[in-house]
Protein backbone atom coordinates (compact mmCIF):
# COMPACT_ATOMS: atom_id res chain seq x y z
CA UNK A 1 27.85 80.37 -59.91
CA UNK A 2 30.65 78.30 -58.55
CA UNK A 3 28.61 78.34 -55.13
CA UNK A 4 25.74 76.97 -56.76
CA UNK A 5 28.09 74.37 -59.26
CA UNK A 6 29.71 73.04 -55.32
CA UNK A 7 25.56 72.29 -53.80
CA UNK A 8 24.62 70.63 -57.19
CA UNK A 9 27.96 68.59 -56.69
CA UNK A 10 26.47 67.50 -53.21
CA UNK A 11 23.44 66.77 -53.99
CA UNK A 12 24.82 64.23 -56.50
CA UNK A 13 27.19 62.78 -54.25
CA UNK A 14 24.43 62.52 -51.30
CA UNK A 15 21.81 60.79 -53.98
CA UNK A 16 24.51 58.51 -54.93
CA UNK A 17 25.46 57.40 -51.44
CA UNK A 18 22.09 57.07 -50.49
CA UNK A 19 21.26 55.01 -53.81
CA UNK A 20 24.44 52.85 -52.35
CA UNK A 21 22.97 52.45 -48.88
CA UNK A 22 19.71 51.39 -50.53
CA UNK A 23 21.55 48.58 -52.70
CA UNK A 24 23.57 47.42 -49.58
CA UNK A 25 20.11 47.28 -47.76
CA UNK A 26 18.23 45.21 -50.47
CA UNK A 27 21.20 42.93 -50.52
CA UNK A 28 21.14 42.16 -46.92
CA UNK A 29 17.26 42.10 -47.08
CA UNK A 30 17.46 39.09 -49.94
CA UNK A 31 20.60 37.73 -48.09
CA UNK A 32 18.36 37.32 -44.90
CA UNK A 33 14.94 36.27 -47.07
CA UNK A 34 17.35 33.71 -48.55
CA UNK A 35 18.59 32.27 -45.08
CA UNK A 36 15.08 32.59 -43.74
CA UNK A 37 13.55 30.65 -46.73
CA UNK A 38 16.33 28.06 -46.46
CA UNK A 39 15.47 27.86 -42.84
CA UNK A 40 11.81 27.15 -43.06
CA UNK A 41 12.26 24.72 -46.17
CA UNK A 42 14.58 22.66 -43.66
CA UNK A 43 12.27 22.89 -41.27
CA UNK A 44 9.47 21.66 -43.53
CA UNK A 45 11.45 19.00 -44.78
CA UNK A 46 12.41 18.11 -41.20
CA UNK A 47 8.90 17.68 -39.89
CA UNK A 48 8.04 15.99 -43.03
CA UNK A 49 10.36 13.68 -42.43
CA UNK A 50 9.52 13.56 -38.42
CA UNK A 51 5.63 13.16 -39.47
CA UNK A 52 6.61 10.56 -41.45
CA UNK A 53 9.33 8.76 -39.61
CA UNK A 54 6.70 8.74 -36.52
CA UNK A 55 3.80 7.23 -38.94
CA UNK A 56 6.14 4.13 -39.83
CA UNK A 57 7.45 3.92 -36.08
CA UNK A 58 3.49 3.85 -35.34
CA UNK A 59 2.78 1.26 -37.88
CA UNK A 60 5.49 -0.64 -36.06
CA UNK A 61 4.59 -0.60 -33.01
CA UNK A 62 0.50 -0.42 -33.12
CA UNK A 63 -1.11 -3.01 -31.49
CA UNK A 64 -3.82 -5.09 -33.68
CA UNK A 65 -6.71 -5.95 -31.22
CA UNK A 66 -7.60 -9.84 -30.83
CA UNK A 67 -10.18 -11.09 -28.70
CA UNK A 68 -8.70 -14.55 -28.61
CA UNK A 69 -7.90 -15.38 -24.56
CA UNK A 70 -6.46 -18.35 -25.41
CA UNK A 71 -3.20 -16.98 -27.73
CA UNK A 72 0.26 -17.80 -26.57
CA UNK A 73 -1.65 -20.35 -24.33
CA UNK A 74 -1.64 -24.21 -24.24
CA UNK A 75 -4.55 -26.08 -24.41
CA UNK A 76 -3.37 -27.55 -20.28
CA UNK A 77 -3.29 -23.41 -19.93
CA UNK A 78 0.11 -22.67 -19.76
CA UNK A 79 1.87 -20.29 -21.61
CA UNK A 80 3.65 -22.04 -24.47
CA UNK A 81 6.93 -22.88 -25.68
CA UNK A 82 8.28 -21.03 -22.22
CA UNK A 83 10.16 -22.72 -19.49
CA UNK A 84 8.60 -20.56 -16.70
CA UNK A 85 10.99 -21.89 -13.81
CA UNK A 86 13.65 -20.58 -15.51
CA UNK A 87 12.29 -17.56 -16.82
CA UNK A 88 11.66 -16.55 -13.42
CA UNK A 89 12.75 -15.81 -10.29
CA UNK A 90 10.04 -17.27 -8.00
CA UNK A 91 9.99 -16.27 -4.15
CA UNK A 92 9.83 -18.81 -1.89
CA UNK A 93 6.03 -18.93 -1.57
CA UNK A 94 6.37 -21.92 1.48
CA UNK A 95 7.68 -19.78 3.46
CA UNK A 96 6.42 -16.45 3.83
CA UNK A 97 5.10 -14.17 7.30
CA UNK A 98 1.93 -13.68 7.83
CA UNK A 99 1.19 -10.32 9.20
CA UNK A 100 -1.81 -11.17 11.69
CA UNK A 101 -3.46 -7.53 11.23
CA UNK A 102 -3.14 -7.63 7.55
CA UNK A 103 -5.94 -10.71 7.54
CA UNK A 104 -7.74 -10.91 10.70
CA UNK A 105 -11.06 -9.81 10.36
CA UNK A 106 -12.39 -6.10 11.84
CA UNK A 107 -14.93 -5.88 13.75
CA UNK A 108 -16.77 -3.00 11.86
CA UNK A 109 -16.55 -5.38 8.50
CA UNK A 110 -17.93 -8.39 10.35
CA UNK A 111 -21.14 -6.01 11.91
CA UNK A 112 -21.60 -4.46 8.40
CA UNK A 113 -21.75 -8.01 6.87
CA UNK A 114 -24.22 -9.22 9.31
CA UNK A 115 -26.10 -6.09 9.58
CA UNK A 116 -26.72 -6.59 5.67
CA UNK A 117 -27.85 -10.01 6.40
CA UNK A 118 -30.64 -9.37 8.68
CA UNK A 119 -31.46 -5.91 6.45
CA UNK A 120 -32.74 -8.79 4.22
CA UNK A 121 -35.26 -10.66 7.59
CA UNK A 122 -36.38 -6.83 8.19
CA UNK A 123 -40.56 -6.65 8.87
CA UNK A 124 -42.73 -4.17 9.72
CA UNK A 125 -42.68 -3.00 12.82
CA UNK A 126 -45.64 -0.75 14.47
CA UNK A 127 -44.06 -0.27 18.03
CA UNK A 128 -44.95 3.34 18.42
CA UNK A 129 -41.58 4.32 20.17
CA UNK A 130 -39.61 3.52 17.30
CA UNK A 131 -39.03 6.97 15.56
CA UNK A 132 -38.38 7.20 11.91
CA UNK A 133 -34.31 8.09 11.36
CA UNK A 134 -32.54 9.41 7.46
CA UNK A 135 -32.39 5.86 5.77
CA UNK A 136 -35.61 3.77 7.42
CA UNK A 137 -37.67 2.00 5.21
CA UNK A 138 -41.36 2.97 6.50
CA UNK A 139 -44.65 2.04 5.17
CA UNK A 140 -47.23 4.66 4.16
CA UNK A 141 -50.62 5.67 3.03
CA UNK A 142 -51.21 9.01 1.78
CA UNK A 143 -54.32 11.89 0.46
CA UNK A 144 -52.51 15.18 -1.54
CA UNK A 145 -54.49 18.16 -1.95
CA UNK A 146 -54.32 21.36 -3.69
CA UNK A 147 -56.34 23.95 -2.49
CA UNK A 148 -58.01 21.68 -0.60
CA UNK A 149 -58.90 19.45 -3.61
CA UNK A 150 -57.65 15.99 -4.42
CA UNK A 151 -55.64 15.64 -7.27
CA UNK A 152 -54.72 12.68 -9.71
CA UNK A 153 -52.46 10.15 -8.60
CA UNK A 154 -51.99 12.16 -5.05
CA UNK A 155 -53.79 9.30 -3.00
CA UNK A 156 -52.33 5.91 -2.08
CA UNK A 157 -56.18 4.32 -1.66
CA UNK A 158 -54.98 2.44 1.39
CA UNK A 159 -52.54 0.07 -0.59
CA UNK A 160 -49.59 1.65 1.51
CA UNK A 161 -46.65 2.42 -0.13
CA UNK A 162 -42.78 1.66 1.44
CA UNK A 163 -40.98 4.70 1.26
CA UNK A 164 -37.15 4.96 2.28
CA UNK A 165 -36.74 8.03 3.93
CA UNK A 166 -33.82 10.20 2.10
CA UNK A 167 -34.01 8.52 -1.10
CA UNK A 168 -35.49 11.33 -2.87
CA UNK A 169 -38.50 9.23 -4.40
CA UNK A 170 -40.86 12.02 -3.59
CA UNK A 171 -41.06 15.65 -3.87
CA UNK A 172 -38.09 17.87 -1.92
CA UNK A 173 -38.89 17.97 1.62
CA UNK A 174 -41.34 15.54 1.81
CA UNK A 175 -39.19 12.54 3.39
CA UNK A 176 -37.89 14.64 5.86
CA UNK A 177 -40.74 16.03 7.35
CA UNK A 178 -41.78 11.90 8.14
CA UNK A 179 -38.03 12.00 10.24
CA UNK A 180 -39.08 11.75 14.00
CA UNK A 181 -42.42 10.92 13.74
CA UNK A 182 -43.59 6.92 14.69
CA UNK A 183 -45.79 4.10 13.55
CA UNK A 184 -49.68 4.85 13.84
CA UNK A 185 -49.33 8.51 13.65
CA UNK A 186 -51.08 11.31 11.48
CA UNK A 187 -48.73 13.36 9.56
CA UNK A 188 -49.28 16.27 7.75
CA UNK A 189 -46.88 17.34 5.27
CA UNK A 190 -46.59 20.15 3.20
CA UNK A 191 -44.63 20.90 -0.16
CA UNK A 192 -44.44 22.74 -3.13
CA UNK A 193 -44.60 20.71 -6.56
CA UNK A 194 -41.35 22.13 -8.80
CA UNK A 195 -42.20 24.47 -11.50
CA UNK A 196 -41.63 22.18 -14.45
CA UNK A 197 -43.16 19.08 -12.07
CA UNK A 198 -44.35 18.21 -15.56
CA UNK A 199 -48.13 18.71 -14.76
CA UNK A 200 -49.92 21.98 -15.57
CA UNK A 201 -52.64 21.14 -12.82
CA UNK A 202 -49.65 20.80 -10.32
CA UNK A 203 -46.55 22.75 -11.72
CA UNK A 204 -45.08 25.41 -8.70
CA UNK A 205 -48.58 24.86 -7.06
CA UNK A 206 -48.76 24.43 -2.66
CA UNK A 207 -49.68 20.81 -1.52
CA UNK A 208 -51.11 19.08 1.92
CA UNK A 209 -50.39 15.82 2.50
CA UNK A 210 -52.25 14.23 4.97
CA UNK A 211 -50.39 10.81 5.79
CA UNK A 212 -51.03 7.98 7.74
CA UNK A 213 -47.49 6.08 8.97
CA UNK A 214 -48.31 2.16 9.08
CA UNK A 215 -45.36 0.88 10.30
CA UNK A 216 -41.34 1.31 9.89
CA UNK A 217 -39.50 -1.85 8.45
CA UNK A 218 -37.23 -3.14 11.60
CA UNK A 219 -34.26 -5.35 11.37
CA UNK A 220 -34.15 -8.45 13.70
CA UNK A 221 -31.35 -9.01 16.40
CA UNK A 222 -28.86 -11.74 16.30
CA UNK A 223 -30.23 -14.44 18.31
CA UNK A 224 -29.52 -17.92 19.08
CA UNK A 225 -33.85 -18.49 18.37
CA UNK A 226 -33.00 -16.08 14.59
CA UNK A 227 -30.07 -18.40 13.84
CA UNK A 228 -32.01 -21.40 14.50
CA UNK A 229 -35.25 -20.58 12.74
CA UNK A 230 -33.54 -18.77 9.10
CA UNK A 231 -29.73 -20.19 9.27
CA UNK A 232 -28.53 -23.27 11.04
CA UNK A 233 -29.19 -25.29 7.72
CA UNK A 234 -28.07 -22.69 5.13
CA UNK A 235 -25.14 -21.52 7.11
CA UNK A 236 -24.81 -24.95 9.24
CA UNK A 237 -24.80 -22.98 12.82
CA UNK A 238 -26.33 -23.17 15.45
CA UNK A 239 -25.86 -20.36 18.06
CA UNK A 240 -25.34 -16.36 16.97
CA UNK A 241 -21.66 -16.63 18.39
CA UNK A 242 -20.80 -19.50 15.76
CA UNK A 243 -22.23 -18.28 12.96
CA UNK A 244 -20.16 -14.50 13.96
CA UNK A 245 -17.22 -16.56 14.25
CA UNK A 246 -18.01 -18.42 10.61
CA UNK A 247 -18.20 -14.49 9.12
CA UNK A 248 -14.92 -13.54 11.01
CA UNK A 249 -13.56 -16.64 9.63
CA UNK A 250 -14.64 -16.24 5.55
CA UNK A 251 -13.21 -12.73 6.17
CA UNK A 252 -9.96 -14.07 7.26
CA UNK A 253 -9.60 -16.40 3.92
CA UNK A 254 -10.70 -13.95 1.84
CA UNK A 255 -7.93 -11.80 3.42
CA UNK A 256 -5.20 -14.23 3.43
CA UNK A 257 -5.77 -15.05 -0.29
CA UNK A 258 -5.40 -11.79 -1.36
CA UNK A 259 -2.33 -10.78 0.75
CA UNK A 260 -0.66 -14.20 -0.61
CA UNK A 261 -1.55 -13.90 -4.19
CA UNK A 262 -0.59 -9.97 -3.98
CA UNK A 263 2.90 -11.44 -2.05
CA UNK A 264 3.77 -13.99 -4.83
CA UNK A 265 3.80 -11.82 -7.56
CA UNK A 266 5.03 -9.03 -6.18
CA UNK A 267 8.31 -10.76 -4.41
CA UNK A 268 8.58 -12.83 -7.67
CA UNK A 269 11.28 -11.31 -10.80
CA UNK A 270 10.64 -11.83 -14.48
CA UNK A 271 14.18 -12.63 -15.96
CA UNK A 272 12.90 -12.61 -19.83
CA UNK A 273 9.18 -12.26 -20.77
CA UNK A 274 7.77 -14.65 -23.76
CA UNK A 275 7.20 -12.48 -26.26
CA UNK A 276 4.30 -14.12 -28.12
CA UNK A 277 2.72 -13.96 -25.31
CA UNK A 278 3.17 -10.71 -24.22
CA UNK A 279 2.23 -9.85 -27.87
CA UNK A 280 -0.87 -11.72 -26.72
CA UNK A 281 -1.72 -9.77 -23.96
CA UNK A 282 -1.44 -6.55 -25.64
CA UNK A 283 -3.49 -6.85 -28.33
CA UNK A 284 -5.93 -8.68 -25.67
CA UNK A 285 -6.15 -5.79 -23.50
CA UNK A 286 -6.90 -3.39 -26.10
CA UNK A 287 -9.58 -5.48 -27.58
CA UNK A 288 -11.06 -5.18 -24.07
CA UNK A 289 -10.08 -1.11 -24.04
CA UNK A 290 -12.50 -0.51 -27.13
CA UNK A 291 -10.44 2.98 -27.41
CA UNK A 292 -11.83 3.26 -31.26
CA UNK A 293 -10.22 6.61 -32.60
CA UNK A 294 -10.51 8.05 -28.55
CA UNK A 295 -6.53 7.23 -28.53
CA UNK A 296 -5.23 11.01 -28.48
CA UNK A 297 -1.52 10.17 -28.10
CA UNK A 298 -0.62 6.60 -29.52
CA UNK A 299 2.99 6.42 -28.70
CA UNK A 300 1.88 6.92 -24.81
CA UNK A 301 -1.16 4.37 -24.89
CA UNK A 302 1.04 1.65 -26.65
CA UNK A 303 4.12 2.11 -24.06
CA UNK A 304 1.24 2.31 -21.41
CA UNK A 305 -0.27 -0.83 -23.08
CA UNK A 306 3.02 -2.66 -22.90
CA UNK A 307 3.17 -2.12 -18.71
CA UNK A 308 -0.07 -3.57 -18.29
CA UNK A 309 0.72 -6.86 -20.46
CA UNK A 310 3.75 -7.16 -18.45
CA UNK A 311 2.18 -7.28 -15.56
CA UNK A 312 -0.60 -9.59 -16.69
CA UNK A 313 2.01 -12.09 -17.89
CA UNK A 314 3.98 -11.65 -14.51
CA UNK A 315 1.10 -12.82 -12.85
CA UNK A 316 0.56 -15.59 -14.89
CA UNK A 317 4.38 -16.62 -14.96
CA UNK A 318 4.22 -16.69 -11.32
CA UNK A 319 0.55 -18.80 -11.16
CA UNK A 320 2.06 -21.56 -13.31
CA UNK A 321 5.30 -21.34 -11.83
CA UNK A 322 3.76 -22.47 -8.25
CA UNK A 323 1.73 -25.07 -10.23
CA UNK A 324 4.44 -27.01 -12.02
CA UNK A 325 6.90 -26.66 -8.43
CA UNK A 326 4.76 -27.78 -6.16
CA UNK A 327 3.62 -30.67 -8.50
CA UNK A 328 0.08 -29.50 -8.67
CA UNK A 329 -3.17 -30.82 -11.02
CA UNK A 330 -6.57 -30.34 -12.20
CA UNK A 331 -9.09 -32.17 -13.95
CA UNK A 332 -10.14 -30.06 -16.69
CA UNK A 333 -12.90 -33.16 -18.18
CA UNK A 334 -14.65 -33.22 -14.12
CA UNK A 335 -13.95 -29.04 -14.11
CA UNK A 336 -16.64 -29.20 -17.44
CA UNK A 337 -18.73 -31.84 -16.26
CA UNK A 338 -19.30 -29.81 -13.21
CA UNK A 339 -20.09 -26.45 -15.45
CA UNK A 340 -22.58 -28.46 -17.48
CA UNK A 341 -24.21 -29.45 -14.02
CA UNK A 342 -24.67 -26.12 -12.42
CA UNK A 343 -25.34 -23.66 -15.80
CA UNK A 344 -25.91 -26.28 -18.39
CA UNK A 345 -24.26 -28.08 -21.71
CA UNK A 346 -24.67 -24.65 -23.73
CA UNK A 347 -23.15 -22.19 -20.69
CA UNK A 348 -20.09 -24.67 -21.21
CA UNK A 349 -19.92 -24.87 -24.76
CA UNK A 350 -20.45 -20.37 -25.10
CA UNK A 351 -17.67 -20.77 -22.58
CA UNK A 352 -15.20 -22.69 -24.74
CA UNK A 353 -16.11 -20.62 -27.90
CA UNK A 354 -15.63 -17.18 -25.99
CA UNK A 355 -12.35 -17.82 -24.22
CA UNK A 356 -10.82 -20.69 -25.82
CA UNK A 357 -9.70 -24.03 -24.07
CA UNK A 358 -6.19 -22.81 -23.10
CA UNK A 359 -7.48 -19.53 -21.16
CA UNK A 360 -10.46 -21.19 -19.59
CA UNK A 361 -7.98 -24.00 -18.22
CA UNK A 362 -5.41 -21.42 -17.29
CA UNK A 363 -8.03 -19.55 -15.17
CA UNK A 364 -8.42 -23.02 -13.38
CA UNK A 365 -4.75 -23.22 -12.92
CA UNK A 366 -5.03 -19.85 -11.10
CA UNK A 367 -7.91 -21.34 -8.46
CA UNK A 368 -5.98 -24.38 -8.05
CA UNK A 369 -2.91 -22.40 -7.25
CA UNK A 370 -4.92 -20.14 -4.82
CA UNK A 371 -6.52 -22.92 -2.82
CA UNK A 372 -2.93 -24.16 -2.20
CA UNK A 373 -1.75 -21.26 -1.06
CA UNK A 374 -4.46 -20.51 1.42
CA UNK A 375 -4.22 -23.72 2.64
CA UNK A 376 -0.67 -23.82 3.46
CA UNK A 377 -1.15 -20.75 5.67
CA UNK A 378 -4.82 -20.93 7.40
C-alpha cells in the first residue's frame, strides 16, 4: 500500500509541475503577443504617420503645371525683378579659344550635304551599264501571274512605277532580285505572296513577275555647267568649288555657334537663382511633360524637375547677362512687322497669345545674343 500511496504522490507532484510549466509558458506566450502587438501598432502608427507626413511634404512640393512662357518674364524678355550681373558669375565670353577641329567643317558632312542636294536634281537614267545597287530609285513596269494567269492589280499597264530598291514596298524578295540587273532589261522575278497576303485568290500562292526595267533615277555631278544652270542665283555661286566652300563655310557657323553658346553657359556660375522664376520654369516644363497620373515616384520627378529648371534659367541668366554687358538691342515693333510679312497678321497675333510678349521677346534676346557671339569669333 505505502508503495502505491509514494507513485500516487508522484503523479501529483509531476501534474502539478507540469500544470506550472504550462502557466509559465502561457505567460511568456501573452508576454511576447503583448510586445509583438505593441510592435506592429507602432509600426502602424509609424507608417501612418510616414504616409501621411510624405502626402503633406508632396502637397508642398508638387508642381502645378502652367503653360504661360512668359511668367517671371518682362515684357523686354528679361527675367524680372533680378539683377542678373550680379546674380552671376559670367565667363569672359570676349575672350575665349577656339578649338579649330571642334568647328571646321568634315569632309564626309560637307559630301553628305551636297550629295542630298543633287539626290533632289536626280533623273532617269537608261545608260545600260549602270547596274541597280540596295537603295536606287529605278523605274518599272510590271505583268504578275499565278499559274500562268494574270491577277488583279498584278500589272502596272505601262504607267511605270518608281520603286526604291530595299524599301520593302513589295513582296519579300522581290527588290532584290532587280539588284544587278540594268536599264532596258527583262526581268523575271519570282515570289511567294505571304499566307495572310490578305487575298484568298493570292494568299501563300507562287508568282512570276515578268518586269520590264525603264530606267534607274541617277544623281548629277557637281559641275561648274550644274551650278550655273540650278544654283548661281539661289545659292549666289558660280563655280562647284565656291558653292563647296559656301557649304564648308555654313557648317563652320553652325559649329562655332553651338560650341560658343554650349561654352558660355557652361563656364558661367549661378550665385543665387530667382526663385519666381525658377518656380516658372518648373511648372512650365511639366506642362510640356504631360506626365498625367504616368508619374510613378513623385518625390524623384519633382527633384528631377527642379535640375532641369535650373538649367533652363542658367541659360537664360547667362543670354541676358551677355545682352545687358555688351550693351546690346533689338527692335521688338520691326521683329513683328517682319513676322506679319513672312507668315501673316494672324501667325503674329497666335504667336503673342501662345507664348506671351515677354517669352517671345526673350527668345529674340537669345538670337541677338548668338549673332554677337558668332560674329566676334568667325
Amino acid at each position: 500500500m505505502a508503495k502505491s500511496n509514494n507513485t500516487n504522490i508522484s503523479k501529483s507532484k509531476s501534474k502539478r509541475e507540469a500544470q506550472k510549466k504550462q502557466n509559465v509558458k502561457m505567460r511568456r506566450q501573452k508576454l511576447i503577443s503583448k510586445v509583438v502587438g505593441t510592435i506592429i501598432s507602432v509600426a502602424i502608427v509609424l507608417l501612418i504617420a510616414w504616409l501621411i507626413g510624405k502626402q503633406i511634404y508632396l502637397m508642398a512640393i508638387r508642381t502645378t503645371p502652367n503653360s504661360d512662357y512668359s511668367a517671371g518674364l518682362s515684357a523686354d524678355g528679361k527675367i524680372a525683378d533680378t539683377d542678373v550681373l550680379s546674380a552671376l558669375s559670367l565667363v569672359d565670353y570676349k575672350n575665349i579659344s577656339i578649338p579649330e577641329d571642334e568647328v571646321n567643317a568634315t569632309e564626309e558632312e560637307v559630301d553628305e550635304e551636297i550629295n542630298s542636294m543633287l539626290d533632289g536634281y536626280k533623273e532617269l537614267s537608261t545608260d545600260p551599264d549602270v547596274e541597280i545597287a540596295d537603295g536606287d530609285e529605278v523605274n518599272i513596269d510590271f505583268v504578275g501571274t499565278v499559274d500562268g494567269v494574270e491577277f488583279d492589280g498584278g500589272n502596272s499597264n505601262g504607267a511605270g512605277y518608281d520603286l526604291t530598291i530595299g524599301s520593302g514596298s513589295f513582296i519579300d524578295d522581290f527588290e532584290e532580285q532587280l539588284i544587278g540587273h540594268k536599264a532596258g532589261e527583262n526581268v523575271t522575278v519570282e515570289v511567294t505572296f505571304p499566307e495572310d497576303y490578305g487575298n484568298e485568290e493570292l494568299n501563300g500562292k507562287d508568282a512570276s513577275f515578268a518586269v520590264t526595267i525603264n530606267g534607274i533615277m541617277v544623281p548629277p555631278e557637281l559641275t561648274d555647267e550644274f551650278v550655273a544652270e540650278n544654283l548661281a542665283e539661289s545659292e549666289e555661286v558660280s563655280t562647284a568649288a565656291e558653292y563647296r566652300a559656301k557649304i564648308e563655310h555654313n557648317f563652320y557657323e553652325e559649329h562655332l555657334e553651338e560650341y560658343l553658346t554650349n561654352y558660355v553657359v557652361e563656364n558661367s556660375t549661378v550665385n543665387s537663382y530667382p526663385q519666381k522664376y525658377l518656380k516658372s520654369m518648373k511648372a512650365v516644363n511639366k506642362y510640356n511633360d504631360n506626365m498625367g497620373d504616368a508619374i510613378e515616384d513623385e518625390i524623384e520627378y519633382e527633384k528631377e524637375l527642379t535640375e532641369r529648371a535650373k538649367e533652363d534659367v542658367k541659360e537664360a541668366m547667362v543670354y541676358q547677362a551677355i545682352f545687358e554687358s555688351a550693351g546690346l538691342s533689338m527692335d521688338m515693333d520691326a521683329y513683328y512687322n517682319e513676322l506679319i510679312e513672312e507668315n501673316g497678321e494672324d501667325y503674329a497675333n497666335n504667336l503673342k497669345e501662345s507664348y506671351g510678349e515677354g517669352y517671345i521677346a526673350h527668345m529674340q534676346m537669345r538670337e541677338v545674343v548668338t549673332d554677337y557671339l558668332v560674329d566676334l569669333y568667325k
